[in-house]
Protein backbone atom coordinates (compact mmCIF):
# COMPACT_ATOMS: atom_id res chain seq x y z
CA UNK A 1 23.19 -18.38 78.63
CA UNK A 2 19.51 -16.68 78.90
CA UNK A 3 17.32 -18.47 77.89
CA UNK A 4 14.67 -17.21 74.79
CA UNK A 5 11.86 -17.01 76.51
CA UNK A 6 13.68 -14.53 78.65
CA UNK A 7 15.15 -12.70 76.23
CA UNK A 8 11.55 -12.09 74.34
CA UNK A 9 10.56 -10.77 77.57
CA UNK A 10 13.05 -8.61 78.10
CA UNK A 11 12.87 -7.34 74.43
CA UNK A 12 9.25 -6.47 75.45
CA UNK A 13 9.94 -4.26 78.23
CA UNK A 14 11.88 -2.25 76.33
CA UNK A 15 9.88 -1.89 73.93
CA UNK A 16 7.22 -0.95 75.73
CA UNK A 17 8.82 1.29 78.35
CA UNK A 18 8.79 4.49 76.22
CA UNK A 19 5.45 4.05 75.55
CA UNK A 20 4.48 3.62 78.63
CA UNK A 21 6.40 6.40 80.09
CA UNK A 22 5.06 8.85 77.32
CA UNK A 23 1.52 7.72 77.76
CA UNK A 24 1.50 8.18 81.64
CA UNK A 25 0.54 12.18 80.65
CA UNK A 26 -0.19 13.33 84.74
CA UNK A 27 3.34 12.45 85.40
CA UNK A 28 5.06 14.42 83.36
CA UNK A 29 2.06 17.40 82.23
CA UNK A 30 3.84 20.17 84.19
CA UNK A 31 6.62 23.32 83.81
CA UNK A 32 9.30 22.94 86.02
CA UNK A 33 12.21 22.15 86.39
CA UNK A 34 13.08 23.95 83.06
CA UNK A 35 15.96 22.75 80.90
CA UNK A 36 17.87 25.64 79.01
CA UNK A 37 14.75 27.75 79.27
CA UNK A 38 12.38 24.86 77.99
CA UNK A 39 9.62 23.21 80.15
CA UNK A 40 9.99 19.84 81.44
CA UNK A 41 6.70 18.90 79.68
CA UNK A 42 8.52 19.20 76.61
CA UNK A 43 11.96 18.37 77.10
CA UNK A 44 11.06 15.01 78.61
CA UNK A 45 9.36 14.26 75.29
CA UNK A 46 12.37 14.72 73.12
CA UNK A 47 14.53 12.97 75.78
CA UNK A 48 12.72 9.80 74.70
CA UNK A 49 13.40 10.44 71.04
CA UNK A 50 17.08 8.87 71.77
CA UNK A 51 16.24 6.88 74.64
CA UNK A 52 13.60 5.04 72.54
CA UNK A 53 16.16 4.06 69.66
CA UNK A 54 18.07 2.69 72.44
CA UNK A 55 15.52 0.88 73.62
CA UNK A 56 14.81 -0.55 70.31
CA UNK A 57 18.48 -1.37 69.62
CA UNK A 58 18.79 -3.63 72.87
CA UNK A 59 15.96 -5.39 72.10
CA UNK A 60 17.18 -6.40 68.47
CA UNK A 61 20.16 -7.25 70.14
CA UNK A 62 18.53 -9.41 72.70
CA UNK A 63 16.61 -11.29 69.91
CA UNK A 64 18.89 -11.79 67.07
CA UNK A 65 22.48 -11.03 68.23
CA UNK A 66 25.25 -9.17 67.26
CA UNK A 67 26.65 -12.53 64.55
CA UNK A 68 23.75 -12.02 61.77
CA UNK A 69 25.72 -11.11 57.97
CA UNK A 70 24.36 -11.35 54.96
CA UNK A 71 25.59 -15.20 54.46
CA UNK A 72 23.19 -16.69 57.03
CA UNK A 73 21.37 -18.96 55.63
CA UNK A 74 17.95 -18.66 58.40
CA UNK A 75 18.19 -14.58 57.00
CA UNK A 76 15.03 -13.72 54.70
């Protein structure tokens, strides 16, 4: 099994991956290729939308698991 330290990291990369690829502007400040008539500038923007809640879903799964219901006692 992984061990937590691990896990935290792993949880922080992906976390920190959409931010990191929306604040890395010069990479994606341009026009083409287009995307049903809409610039890559802006389609790559709302293509992290989704990607980020998966992002943030993987990393609550890394750090608490799939087993949590409301009868665990270590649950605030």
């Amino acid at each position: 099994m992984i061990g937590v330290g691990v896990r935290r990291l792993a949880a922080g990369g992906l976390l920190s991956a959409p931010v990191a690829a929306l604040l890395w502007v010069p990479w994606y400040a341009r026009e083409r290729p287009y995307l049903v008539g809409v610039p890559f500038f802006y389609w790559y923007q709302f293509l992290w939308v989704p990607l980020s809640v998966l992002c943030m879903i993987a990393a609550y799964l890394l750090l608490y698991g799939r087993k949590r219901t409301s009868a665990d006692p270590t649950r605030r």
